[in-house]
C-alpha atoms as a PDB file:
ATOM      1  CA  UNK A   1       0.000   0.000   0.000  1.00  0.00           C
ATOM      2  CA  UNK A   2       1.429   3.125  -0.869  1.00  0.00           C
ATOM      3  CA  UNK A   3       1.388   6.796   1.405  1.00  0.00           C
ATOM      4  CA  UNK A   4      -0.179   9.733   0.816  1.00  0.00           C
ATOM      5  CA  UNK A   5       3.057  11.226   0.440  1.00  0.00           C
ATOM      6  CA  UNK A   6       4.439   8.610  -2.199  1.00  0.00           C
ATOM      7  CA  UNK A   7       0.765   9.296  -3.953  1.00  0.00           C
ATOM      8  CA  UNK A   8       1.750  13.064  -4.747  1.00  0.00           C
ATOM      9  CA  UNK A   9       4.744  12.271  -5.800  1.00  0.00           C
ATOM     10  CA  UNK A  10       3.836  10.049  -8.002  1.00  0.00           C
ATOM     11  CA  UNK A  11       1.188  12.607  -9.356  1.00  0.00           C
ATOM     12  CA  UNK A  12       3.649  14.950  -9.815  1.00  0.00           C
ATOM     13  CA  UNK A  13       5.953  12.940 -11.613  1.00  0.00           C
ATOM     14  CA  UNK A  14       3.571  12.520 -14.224  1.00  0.00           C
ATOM     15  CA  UNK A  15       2.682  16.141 -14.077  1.00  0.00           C
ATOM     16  CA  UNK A  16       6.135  16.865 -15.360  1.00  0.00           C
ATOM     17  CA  UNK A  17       6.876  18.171 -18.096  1.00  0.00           C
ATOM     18  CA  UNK A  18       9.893  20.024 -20.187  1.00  0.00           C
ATOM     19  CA  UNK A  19       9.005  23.881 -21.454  1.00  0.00           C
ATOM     20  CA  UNK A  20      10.561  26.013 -23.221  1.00  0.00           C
ATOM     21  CA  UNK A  21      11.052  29.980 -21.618  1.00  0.00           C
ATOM     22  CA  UNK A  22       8.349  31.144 -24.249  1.00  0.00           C
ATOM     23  CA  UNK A  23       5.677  29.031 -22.520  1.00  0.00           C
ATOM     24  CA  UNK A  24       6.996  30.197 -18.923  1.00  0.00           C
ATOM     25  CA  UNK A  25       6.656  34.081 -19.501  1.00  0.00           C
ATOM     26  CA  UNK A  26       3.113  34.124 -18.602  1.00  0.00           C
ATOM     27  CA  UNK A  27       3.385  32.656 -15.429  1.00  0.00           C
ATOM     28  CA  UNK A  28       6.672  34.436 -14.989  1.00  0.00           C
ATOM     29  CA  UNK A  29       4.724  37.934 -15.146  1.00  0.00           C
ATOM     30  CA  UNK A  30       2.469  36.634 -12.462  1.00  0.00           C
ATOM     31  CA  UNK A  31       5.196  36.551 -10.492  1.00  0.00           C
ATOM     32  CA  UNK A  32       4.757  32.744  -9.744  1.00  0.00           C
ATOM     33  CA  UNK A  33       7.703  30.616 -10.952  1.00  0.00           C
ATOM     34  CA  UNK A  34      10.131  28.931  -8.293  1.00  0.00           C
ATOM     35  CA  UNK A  35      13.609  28.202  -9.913  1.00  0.00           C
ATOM     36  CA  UNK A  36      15.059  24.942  -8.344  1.00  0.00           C
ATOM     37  CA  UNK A  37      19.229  24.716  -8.460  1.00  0.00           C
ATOM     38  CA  UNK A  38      20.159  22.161 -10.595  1.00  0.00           C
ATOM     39  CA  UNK A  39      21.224  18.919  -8.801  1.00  0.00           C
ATOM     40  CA  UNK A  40      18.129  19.323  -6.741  1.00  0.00           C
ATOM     41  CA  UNK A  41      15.352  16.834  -7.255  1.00  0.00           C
ATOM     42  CA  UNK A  42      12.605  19.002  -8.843  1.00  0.00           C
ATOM     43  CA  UNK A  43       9.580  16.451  -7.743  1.00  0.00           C
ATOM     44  CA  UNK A  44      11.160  16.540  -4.414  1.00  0.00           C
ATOM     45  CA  UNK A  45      11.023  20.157  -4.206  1.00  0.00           C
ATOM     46  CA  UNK A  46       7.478  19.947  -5.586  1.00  0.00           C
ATOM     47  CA  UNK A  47       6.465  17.528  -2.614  1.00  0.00           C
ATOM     48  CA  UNK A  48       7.352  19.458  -0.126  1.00  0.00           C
ATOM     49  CA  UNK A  49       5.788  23.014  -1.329  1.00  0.00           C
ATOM     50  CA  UNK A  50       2.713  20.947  -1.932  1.00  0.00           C
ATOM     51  CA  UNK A  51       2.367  19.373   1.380  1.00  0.00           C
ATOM     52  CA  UNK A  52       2.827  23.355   2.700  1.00  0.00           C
ATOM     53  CA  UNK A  53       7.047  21.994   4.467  1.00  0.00           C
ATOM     54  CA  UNK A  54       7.611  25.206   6.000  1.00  0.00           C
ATOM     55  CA  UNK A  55      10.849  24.344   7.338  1.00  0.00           C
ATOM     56  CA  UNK A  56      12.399  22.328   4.482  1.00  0.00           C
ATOM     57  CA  UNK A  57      11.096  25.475   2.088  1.00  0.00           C
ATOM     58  CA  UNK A  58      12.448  28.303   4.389  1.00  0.00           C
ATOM     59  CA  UNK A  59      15.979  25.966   4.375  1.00  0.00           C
ATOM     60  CA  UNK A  60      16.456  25.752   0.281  1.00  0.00           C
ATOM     61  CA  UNK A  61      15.035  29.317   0.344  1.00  0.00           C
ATOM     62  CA  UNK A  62      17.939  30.601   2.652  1.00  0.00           C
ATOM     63  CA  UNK A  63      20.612  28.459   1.090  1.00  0.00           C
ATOM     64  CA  UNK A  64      19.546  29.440  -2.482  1.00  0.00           C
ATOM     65  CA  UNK A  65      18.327  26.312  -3.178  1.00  0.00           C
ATOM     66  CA  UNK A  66      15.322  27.614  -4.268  1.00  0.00           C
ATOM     67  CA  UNK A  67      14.472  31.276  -5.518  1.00  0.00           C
ATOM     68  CA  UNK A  68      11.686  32.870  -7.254  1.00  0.00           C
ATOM     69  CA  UNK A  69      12.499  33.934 -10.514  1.00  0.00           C
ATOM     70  CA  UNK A  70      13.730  37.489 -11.069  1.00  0.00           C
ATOM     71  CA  UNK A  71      14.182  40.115 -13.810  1.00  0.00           C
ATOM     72  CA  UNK A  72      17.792  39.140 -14.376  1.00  0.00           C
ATOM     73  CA  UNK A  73      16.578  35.503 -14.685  1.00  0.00           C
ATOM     74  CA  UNK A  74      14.228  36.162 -17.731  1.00  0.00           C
ATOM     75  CA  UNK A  75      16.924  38.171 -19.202  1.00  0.00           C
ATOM     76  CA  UNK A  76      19.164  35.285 -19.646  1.00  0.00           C
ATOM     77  CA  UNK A  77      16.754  32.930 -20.477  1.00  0.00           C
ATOM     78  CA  UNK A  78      15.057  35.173 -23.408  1.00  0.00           C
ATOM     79  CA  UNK A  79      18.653  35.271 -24.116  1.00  0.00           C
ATOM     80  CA  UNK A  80      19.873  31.651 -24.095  1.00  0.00           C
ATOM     81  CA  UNK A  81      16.503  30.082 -24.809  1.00  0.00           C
ATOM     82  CA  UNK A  82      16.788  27.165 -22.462  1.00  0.00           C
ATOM     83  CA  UNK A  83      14.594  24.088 -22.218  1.00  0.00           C
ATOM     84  CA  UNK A  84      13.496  23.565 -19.057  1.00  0.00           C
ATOM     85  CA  UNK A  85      11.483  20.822 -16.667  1.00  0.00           C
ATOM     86  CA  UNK A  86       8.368  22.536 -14.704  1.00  0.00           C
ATOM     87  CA  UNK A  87       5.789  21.222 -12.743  1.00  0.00           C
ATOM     88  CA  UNK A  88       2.829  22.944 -10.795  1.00  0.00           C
ATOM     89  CA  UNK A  89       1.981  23.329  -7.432  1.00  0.00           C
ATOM     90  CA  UNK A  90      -0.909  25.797  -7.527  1.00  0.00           C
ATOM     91  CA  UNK A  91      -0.170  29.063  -7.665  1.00  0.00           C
ATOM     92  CA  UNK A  92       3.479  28.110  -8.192  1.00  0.00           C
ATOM     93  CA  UNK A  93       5.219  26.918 -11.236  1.00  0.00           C
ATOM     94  CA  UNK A  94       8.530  25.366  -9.831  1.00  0.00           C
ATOM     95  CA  UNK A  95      10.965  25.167 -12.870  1.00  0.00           C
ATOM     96  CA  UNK A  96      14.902  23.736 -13.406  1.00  0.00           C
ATOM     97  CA  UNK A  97      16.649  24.506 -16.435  1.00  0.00           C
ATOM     98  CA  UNK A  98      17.758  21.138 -18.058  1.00  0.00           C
ATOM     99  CA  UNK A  99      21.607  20.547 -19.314  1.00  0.00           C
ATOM    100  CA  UNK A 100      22.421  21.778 -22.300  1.00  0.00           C
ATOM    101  CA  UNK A 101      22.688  19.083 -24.912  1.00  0.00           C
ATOM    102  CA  UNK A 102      26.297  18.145 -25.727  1.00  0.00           C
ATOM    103  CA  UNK A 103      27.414  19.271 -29.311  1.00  0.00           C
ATOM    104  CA  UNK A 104      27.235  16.286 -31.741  1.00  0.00           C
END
């Protein structure tokens, strides 16, 4: 039998899904996307803003772990056009820039 907790994040596993910046402006100008640091798991991340993990939040918030996107942010990525992997957890749109593909 699975958890509750193991439930979400299987639901937002599936709920995952790569973007490109164009489709993140909107939400961007809302002033609701999350950047995660890369290394960090993104559907972890997503768990614990879901389940409202105060502590764990303010932590990766401090640390820089996680940030809300800024001005400077969308600057580079109109710039660069990244892909990246996004996922929401309503009214947020956590986000993590994938790597770059290696030249072929």
């Amino acid at each position: 039998m699975t958890t509750p907790s193991e439930r979400l994040r299987a639901k937002l596993n599936l709920e995952t899904a790569r973007r490109a910046w164009a489709e993140l402006q909107r939400p961007f100008a809302r002033g609701v996307v999350i950047k995660v640091a890369p290394g960090m798991d993104l559907v972890d991340a997503a768990v614990h803003v879901a389940r409202n993990d105060a502590a764990a939040v303010q932590e990766w918030l401090a640390d820089g772990r996680i940030a809300r996107a800024e001005a400077c942010d969308a600057k580079d990525w109109h710039a660069r056009q990244p892909a990246f992997w996004a996922v929401v957890v309503a009214p947020w749109v956590l986000i993590q820039e994938t790597a770059p593909k290696p030249d072929a």
